[in-house]
Protein backbone atom coordinates (compact mmCIF):
# COMPACT_ATOMS: atom_id res chain seq x y z
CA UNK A 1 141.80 4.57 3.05
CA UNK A 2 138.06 5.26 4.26
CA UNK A 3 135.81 4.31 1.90
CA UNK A 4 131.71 5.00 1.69
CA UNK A 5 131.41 1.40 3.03
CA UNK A 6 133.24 2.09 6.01
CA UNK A 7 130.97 4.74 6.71
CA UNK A 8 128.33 3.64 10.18
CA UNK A 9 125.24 1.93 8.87
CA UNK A 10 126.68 1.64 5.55
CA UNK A 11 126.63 3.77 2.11
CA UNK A 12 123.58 5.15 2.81
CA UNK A 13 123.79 6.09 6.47
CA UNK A 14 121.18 3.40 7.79
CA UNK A 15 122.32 2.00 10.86
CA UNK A 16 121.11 -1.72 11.39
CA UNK A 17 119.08 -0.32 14.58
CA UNK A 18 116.99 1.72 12.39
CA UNK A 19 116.66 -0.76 9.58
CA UNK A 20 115.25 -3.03 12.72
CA UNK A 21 113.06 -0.09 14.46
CA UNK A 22 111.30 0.38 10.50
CA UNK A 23 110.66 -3.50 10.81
CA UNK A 24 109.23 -3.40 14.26
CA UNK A 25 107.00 -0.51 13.40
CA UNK A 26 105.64 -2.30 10.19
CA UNK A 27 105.04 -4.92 12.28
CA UNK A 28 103.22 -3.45 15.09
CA UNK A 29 100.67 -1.64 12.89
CA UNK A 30 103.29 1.45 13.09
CA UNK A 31 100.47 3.84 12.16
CA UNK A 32 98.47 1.61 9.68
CA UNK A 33 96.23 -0.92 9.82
CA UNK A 34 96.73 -4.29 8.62
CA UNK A 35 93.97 -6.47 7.13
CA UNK A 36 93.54 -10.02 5.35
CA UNK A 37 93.62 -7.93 1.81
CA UNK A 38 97.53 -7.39 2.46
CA UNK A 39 98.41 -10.76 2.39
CA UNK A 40 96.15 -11.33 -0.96
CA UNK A 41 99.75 -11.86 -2.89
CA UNK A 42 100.47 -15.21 -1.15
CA UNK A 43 96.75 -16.36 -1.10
CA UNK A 44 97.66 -18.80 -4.34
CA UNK A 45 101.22 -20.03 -3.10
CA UNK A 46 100.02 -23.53 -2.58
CA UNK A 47 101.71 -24.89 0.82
CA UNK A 48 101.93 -28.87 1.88
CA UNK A 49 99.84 -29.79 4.43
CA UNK A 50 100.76 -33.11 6.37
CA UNK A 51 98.70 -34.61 9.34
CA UNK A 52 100.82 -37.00 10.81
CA UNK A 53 98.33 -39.90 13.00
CA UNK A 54 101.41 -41.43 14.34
CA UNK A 55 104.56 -43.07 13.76
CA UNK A 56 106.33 -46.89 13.79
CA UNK A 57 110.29 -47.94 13.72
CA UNK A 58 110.51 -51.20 12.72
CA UNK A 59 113.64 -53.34 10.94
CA UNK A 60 113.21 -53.63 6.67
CA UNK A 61 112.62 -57.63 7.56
CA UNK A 62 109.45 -57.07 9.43
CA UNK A 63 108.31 -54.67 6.43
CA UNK A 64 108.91 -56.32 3.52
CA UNK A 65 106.69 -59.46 5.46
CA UNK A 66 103.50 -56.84 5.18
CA UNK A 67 100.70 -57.67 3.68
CA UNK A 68 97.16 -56.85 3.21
CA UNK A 69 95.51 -56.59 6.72
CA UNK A 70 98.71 -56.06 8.58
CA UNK A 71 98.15 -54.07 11.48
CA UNK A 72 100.98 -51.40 12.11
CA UNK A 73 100.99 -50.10 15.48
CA UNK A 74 101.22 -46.59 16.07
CA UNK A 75 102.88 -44.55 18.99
CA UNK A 76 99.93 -42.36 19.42
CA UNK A 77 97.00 -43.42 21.53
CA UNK A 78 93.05 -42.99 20.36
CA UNK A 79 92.14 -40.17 21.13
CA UNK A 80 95.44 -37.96 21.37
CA UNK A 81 96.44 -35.38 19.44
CA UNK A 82 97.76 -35.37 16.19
CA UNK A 83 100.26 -32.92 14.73
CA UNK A 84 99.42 -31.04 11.41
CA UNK A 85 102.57 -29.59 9.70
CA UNK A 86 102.58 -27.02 6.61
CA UNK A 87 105.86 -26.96 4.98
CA UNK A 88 107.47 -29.88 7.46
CA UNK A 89 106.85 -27.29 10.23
CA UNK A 90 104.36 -28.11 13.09
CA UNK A 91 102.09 -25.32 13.19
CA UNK A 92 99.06 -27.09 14.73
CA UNK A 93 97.22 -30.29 16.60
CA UNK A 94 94.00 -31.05 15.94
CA UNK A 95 91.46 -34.40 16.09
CA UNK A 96 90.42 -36.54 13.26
CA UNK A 97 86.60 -35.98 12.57
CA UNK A 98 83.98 -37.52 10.05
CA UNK A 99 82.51 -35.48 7.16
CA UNK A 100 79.71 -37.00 5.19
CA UNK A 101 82.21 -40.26 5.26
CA UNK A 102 85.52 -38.96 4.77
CA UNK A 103 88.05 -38.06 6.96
CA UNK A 104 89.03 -34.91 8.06
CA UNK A 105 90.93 -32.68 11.04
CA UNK A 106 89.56 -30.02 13.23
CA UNK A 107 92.43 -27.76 15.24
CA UNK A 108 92.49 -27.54 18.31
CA UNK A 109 95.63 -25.83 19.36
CA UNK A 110 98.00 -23.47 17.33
CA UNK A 111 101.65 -23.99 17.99
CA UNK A 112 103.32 -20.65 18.28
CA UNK A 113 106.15 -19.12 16.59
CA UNK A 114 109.31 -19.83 19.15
């Protein structure tokens, strides 16, 4: 028995092609112009930035012997890149810069999308 769910592209006709050529379009300006004031609804989502300098793997026996002054060693060199994530996603590197004595990162290179 053929129901309106069997029909192609659903109830209401839609094929998944078009629902995926109305995406594209929106997405490629499709007629209209985009501008920073669209995205104004997710300007106050606050997001987690991380900027990771490096990273150490070391056994629980050589960290609980820490103290003050202990010197971890990093994998990263001076100088190198560090990785800034929002979300736990890498979305940029950048360097570690000076501002009026505190720290801060510059980008230098935006990871694209894959």
């Amino acid at each position: 028995m053929a129901g309106e769910d069997d029909a192609p592209g659903g109830p209401d006709g839609i094929t998944f092609e078009e629902m995926l050529a109305d995406i594209d379009d929106e997405e490629t300006g499709g007629g209209s112009e985009r501008s920073a004031g669209d995205l104004e609804a997710v300007f106050d989502v606050p997001v987690r930035i991380s900027v990771v300098l490096g990273r150490a793997k070391m056994p629980v026996a050589n960290l609980l012997k820490m103290d003050v002054g202990t010197v971890v060693e990093l994998d990263r060199q001076v100088g190198e890149a560090i990785d800034i994530y929002v979300n736990d996603r890498l979305v940029a590197r950048g360097e570690i810069v000076l501002v009026e004595g505190r720290l801060g990162v510059t980008m230098t290179e935006i990871i694209k999308a894959a």
